[in-house]
PDB file of N, CA and C in Angstrom:
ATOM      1  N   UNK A   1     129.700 109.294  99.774  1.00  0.00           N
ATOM      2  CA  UNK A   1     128.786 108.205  99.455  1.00  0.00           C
ATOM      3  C   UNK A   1     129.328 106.857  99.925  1.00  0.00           C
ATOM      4  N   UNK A   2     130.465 107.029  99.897  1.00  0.00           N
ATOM      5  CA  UNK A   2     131.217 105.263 100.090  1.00  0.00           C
ATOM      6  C   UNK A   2     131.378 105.371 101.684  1.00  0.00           C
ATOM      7  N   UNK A   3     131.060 106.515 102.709  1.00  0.00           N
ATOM      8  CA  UNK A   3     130.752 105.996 103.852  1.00  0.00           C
ATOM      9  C   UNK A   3     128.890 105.401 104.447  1.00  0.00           C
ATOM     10  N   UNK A   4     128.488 106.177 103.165  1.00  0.00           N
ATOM     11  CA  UNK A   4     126.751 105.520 103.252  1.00  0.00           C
ATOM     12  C   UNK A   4     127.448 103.863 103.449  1.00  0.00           C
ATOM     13  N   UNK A   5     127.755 103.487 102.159  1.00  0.00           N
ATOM     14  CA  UNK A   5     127.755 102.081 101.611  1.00  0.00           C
ATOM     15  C   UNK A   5     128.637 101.293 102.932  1.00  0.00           C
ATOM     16  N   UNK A   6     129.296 102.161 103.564  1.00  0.00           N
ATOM     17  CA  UNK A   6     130.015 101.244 104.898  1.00  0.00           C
ATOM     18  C   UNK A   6     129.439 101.007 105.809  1.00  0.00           C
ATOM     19  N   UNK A   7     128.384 101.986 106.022  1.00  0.00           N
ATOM     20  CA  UNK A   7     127.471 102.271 107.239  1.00  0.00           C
ATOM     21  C   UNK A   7     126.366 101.215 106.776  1.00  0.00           C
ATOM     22  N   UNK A   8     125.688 100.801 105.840  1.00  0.00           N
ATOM     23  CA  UNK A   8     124.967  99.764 105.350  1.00  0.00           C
ATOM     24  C   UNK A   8     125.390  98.533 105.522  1.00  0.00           C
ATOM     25  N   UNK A   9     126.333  98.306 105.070  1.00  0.00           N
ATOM     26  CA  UNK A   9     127.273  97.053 105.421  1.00  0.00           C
ATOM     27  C   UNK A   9     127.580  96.766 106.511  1.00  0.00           C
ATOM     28  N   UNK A  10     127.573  97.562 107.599  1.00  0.00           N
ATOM     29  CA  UNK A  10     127.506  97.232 108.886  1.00  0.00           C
ATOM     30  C   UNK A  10     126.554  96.756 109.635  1.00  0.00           C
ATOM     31  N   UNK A  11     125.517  98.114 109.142  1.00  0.00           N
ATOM     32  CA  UNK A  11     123.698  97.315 109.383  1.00  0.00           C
ATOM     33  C   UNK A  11     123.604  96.367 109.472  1.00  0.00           C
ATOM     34  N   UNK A  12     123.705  95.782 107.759  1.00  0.00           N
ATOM     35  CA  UNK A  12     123.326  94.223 107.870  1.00  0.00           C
ATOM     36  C   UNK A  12     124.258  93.332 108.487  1.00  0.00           C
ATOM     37  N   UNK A  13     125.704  93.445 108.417  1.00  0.00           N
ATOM     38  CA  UNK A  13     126.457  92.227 109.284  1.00  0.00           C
ATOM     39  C   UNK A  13     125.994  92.868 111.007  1.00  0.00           C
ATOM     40  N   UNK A  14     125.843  93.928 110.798  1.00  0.00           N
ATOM     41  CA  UNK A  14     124.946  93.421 112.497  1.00  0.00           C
ATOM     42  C   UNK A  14     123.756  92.692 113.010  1.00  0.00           C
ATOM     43  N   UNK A  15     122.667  92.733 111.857  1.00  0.00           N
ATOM     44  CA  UNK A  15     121.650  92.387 111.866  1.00  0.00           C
ATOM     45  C   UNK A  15     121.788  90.714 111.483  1.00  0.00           C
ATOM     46  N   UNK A  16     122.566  90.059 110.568  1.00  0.00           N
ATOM     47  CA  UNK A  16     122.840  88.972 110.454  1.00  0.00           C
ATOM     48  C   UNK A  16     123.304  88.017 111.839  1.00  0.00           C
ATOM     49  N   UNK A  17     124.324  88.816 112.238  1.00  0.00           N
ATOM     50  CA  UNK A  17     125.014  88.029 113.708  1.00  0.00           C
ATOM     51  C   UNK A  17     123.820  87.697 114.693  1.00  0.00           C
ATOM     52  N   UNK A  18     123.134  89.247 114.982  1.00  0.00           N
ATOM     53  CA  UNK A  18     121.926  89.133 115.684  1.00  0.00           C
ATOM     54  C   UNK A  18     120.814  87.928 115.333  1.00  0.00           C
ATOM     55  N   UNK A  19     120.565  87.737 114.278  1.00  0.00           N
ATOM     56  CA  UNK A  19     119.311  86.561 114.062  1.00  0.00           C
ATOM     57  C   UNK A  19     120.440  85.266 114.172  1.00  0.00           C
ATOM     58  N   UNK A  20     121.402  84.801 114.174  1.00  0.00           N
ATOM     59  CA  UNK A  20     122.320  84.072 114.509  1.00  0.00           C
ATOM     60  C   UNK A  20     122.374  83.944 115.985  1.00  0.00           C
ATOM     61  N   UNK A  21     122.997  84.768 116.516  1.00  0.00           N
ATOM     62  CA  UNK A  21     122.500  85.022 118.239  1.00  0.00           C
ATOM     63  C   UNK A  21     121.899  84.155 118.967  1.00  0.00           C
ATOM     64  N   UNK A  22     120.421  84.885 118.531  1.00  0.00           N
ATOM     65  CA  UNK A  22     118.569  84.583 118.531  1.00  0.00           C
ATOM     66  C   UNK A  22     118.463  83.009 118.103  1.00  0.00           C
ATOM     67  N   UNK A  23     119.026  82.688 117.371  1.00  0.00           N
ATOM     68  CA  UNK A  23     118.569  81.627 117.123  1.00  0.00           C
ATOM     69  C   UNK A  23     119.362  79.950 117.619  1.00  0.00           C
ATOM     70  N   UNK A  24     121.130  80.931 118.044  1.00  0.00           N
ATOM     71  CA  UNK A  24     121.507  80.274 119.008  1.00  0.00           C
ATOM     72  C   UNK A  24     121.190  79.913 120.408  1.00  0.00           C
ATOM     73  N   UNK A  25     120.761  80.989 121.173  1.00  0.00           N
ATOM     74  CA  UNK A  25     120.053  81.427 121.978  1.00  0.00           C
ATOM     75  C   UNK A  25     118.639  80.295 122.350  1.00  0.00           C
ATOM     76  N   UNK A  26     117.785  80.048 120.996  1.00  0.00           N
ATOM     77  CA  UNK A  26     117.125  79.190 121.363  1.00  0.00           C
ATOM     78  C   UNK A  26     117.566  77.594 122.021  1.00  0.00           C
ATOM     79  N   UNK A  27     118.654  77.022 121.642  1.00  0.00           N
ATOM     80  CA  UNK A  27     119.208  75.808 122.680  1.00  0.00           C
ATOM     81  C   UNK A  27     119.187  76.054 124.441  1.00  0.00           C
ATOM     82  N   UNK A  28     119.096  77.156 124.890  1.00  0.00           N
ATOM     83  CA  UNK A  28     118.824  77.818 125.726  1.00  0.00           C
ATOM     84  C   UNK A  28     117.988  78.466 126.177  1.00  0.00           C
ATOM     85  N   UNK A  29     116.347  77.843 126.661  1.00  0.00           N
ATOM     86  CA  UNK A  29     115.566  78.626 126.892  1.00  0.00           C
ATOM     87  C   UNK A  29     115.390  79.891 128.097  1.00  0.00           C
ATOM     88  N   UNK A  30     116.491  79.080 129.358  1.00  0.00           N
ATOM     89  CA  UNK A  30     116.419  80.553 129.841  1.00  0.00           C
ATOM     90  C   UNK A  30     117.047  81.824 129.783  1.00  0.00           C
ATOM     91  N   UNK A  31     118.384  82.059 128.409  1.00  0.00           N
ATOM     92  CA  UNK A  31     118.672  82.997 128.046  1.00  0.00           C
ATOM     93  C   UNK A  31     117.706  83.689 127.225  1.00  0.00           C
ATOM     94  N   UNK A  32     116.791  82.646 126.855  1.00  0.00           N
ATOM     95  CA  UNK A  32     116.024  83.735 125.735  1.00  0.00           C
ATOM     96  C   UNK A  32     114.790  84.068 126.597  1.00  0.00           C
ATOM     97  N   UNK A  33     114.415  83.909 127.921  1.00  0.00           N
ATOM     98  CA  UNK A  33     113.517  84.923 128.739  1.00  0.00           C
ATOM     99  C   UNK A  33     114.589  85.992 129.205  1.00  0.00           C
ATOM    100  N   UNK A  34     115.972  86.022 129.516  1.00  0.00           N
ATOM    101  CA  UNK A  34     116.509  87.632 129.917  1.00  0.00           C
ATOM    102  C   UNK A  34     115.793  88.891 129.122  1.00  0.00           C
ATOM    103  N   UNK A  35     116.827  89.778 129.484  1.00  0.00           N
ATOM    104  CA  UNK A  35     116.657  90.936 128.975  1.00  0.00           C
ATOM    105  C   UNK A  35     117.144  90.757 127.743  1.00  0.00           C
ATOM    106  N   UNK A  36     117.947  90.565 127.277  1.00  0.00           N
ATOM    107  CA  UNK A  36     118.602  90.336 125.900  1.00  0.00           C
ATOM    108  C   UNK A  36     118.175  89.344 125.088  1.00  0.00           C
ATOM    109  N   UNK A  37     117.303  88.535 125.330  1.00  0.00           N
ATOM    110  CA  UNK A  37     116.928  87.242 124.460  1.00  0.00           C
ATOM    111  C   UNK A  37     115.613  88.129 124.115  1.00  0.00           C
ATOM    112  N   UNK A  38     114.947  88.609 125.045  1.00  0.00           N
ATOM    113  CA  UNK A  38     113.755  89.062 124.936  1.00  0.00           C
ATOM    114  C   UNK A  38     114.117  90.812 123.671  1.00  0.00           C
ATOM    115  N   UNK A  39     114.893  91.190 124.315  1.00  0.00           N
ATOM    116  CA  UNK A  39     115.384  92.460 123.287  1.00  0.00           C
ATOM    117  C   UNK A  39     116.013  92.028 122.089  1.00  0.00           C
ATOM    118  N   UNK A  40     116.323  91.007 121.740  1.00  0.00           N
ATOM    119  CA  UNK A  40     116.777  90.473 120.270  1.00  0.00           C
ATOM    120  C   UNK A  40     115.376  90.077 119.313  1.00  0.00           C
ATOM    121  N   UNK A  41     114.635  89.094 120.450  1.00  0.00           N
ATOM    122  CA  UNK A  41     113.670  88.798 120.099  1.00  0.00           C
ATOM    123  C   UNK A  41     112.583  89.651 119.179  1.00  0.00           C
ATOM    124  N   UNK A  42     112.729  91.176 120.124  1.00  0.00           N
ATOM    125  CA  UNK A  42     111.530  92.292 119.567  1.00  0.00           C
ATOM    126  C   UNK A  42     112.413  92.679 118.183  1.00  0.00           C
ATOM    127  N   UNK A  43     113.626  92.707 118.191  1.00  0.00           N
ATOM    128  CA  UNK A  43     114.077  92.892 116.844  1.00  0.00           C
ATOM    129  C   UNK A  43     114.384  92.077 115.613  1.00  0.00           C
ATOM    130  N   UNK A  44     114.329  90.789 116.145  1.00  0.00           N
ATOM    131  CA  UNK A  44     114.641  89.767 115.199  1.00  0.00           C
ATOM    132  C   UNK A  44     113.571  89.011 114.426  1.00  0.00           C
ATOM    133  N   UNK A  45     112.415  88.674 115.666  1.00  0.00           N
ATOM    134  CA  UNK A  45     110.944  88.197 115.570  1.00  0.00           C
ATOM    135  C   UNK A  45     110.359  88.477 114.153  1.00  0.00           C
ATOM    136  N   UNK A  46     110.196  89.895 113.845  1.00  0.00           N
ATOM    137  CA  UNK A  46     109.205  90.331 112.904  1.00  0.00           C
ATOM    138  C   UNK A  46     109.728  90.436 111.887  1.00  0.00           C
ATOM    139  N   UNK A  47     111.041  89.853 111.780  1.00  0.00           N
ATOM    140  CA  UNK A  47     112.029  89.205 110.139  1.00  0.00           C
ATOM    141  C   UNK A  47     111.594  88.235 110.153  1.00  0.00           C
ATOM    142  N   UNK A  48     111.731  87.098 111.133  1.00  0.00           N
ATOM    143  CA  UNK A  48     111.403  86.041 111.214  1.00  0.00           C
ATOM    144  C   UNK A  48     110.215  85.253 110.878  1.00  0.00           C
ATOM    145  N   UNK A  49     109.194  85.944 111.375  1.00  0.00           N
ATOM    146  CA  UNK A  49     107.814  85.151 111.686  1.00  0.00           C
ATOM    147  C   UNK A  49     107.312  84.879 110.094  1.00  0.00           C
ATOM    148  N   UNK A  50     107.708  85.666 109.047  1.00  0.00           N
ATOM    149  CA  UNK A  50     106.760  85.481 107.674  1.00  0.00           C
ATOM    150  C   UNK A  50     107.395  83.935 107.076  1.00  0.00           C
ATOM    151  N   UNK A  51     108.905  83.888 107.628  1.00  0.00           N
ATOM    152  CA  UNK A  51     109.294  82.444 107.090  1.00  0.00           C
ATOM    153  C   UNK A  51     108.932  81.490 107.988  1.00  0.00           C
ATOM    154  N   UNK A  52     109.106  81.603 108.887  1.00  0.00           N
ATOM    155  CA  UNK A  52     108.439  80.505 109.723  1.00  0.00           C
ATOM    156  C   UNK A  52     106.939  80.551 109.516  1.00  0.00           C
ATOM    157  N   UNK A  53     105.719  81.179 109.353  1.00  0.00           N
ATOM    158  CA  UNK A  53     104.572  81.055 108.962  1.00  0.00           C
ATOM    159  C   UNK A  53     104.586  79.914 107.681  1.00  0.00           C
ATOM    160  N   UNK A  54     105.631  80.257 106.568  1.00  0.00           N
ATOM    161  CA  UNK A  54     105.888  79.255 105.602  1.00  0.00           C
ATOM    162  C   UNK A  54     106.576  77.955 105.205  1.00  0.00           C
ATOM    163  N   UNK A  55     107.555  77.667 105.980  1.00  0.00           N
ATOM    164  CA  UNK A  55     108.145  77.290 106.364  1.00  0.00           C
ATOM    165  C   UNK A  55     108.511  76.418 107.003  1.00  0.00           C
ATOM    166  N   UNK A  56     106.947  75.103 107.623  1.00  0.00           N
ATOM    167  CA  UNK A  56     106.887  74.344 108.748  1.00  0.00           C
ATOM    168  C   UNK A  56     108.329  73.859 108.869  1.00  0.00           C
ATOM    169  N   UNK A  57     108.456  73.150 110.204  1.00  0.00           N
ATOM    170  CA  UNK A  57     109.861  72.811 110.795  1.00  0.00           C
ATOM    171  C   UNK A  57     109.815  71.342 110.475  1.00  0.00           C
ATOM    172  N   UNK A  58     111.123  70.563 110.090  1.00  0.00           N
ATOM    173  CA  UNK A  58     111.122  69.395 109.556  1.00  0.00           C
ATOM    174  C   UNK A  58     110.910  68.829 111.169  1.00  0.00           C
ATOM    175  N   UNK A  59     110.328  67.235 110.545  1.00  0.00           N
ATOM    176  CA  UNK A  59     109.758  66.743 111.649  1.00  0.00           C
ATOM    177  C   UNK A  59     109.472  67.040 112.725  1.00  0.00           C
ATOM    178  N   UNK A  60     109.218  67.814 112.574  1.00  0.00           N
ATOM    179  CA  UNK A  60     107.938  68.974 113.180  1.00  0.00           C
ATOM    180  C   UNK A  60     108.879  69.342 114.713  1.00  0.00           C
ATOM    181  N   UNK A  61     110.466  69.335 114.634  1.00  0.00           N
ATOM    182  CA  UNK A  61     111.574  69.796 115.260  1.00  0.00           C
ATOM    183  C   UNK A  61     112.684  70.730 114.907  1.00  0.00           C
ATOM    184  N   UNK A  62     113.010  70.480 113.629  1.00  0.00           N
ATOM    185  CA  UNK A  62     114.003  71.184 113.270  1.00  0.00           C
ATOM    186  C   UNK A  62     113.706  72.844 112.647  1.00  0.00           C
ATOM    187  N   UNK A  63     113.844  73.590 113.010  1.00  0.00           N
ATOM    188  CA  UNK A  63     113.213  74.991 111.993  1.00  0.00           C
ATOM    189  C   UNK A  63     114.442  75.218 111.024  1.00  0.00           C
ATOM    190  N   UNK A  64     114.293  75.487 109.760  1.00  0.00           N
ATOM    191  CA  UNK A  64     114.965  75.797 109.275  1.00  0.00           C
ATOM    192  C   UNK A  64     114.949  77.110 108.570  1.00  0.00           C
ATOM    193  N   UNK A  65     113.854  77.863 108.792  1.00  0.00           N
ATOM    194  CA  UNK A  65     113.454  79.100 108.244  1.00  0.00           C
ATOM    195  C   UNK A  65     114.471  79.970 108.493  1.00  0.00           C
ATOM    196  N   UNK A  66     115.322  80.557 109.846  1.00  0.00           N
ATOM    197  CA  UNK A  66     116.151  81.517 110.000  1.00  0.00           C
ATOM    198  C   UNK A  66     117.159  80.783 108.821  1.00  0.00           C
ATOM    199  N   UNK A  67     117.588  80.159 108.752  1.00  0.00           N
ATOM    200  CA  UNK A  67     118.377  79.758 107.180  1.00  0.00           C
ATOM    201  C   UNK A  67     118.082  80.683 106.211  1.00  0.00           C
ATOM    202  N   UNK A  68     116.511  80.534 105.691  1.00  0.00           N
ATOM    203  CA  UNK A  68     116.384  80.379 104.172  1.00  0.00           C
ATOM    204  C   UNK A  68     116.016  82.511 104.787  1.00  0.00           C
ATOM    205  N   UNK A  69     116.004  83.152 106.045  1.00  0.00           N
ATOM    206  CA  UNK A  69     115.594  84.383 106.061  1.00  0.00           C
ATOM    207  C   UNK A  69     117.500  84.827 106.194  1.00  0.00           C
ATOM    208  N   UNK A  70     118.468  83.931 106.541  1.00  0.00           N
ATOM    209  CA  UNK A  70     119.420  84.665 106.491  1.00  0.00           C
ATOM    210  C   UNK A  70     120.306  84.843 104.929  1.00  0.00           C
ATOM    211  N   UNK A  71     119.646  83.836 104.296  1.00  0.00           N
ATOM    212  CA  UNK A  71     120.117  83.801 102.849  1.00  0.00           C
ATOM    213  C   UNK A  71     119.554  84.962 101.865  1.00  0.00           C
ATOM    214  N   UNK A  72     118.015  85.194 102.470  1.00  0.00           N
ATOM    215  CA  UNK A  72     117.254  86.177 101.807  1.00  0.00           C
ATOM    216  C   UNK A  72     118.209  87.414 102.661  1.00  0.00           C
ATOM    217  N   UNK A  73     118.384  87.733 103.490  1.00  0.00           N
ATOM    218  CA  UNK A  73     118.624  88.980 104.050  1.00  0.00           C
ATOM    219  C   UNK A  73     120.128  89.310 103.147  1.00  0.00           C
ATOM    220  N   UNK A  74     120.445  88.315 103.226  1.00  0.00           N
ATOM    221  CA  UNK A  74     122.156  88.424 101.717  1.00  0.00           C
ATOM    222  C   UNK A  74     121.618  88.697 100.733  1.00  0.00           C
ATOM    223  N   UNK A  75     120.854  88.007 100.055  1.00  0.00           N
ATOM    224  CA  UNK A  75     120.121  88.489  98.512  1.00  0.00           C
ATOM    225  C   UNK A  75     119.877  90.424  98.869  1.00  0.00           C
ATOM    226  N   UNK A  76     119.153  90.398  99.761  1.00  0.00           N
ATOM    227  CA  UNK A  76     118.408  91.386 100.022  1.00  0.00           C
ATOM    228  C   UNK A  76     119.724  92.757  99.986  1.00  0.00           C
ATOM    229  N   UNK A  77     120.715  92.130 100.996  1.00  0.00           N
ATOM    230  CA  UNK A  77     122.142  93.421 101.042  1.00  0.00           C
ATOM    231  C   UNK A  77     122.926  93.557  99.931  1.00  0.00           C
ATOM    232  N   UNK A  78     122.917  92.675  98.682  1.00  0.00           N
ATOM    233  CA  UNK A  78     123.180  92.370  97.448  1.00  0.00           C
ATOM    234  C   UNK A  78     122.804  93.215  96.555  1.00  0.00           C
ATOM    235  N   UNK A  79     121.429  93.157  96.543  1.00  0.00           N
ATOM    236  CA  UNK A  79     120.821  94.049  95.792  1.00  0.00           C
ATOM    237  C   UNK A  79     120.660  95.530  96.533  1.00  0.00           C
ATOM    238  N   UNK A  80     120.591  95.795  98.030  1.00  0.00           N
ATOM    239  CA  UNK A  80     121.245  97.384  98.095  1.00  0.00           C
ATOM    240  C   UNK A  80     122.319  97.815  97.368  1.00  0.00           C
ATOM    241  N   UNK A  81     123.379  96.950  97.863  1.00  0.00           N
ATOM    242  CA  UNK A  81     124.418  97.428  97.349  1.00  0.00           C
ATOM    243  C   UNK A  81     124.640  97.681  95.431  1.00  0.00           C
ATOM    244  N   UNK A  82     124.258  97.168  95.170  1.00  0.00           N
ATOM    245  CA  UNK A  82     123.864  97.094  93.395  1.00  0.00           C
ATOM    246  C   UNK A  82     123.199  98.547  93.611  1.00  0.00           C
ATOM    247  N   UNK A  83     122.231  98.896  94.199  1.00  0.00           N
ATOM    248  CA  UNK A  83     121.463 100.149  93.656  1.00  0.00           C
ATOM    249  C   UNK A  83     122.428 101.453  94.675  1.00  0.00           C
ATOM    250  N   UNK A  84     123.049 100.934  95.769  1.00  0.00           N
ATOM    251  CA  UNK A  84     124.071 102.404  96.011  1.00  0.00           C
ATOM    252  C   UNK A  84     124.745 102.302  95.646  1.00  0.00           C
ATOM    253  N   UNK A  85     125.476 101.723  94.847  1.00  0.00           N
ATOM    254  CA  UNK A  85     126.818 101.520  93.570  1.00  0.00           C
ATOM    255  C   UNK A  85     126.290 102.209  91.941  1.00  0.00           C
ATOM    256  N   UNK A  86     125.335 101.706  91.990  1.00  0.00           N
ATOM    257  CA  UNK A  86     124.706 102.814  90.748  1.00  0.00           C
ATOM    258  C   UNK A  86     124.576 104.006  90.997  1.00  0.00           C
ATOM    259  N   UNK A  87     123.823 104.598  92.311  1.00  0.00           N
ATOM    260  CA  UNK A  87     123.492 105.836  92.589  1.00  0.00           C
ATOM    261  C   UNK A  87     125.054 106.744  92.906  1.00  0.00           C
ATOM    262  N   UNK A  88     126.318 106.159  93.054  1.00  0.00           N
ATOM    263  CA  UNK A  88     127.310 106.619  93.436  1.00  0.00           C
ATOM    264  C   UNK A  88     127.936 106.953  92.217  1.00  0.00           C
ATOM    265  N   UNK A  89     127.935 105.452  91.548  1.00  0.00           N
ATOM    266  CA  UNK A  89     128.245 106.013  89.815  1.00  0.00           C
ATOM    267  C   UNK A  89     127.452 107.155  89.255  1.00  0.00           C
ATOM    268  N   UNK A  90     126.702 106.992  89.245  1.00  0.00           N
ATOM    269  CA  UNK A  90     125.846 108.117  88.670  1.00  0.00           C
ATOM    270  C   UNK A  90     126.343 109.594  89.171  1.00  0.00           C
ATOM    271  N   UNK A  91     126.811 109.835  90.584  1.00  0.00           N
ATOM    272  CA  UNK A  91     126.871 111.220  91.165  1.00  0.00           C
ATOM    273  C   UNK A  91     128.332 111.771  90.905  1.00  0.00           C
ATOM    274  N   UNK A  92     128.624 110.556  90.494  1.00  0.00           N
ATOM    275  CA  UNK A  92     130.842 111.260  90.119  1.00  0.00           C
ATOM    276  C   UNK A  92     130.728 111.793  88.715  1.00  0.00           C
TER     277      UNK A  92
END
């Protein structure tokens, strides 16, 4: 079970770096037409878009949504880990 919980933990610190990336990436618009801006994009995008839908960008420049989606995506690996720490307790 405690290699589930490693293999999860990896997920998300991969998935974290990645919207980090992506969003570095944007100071750079022609890295984010490559192959890789565009392939981060298809994976990062559809985390993204529900906070930015909410989210307008301060003075109508700054986005700050990948913030408040990388803070949620911590809440979010927080509470996995809480419920595969129970389910592990539970199986010993």
């Amino acid at each position: 079970m405690t290699d589930v919980i490693i293999i999860v933990q990896y997920l998300f610190r991969i998935y974290f770096y990645m919207i980090i990336v992506y969003v570095l990436m944007s100071w750079l618009p022609n890295i984010r037409e490559s192959f890789i801006g565009e392939f981060l994009g298809k994976l990062v995008e559809p985390y993204l878009s529900p906070f930015r839908r909410f989210i307008p960008p301060i003075m109508g420049v700054i986005d700050i949504s990948p913030i408040v989606a990388l803070f949620v995506l911590q809440f979010a690996e927080r509470g996995v880990y809480a419920i595969l720490f129970q389910i592990y307790k539970y199986t010993l």
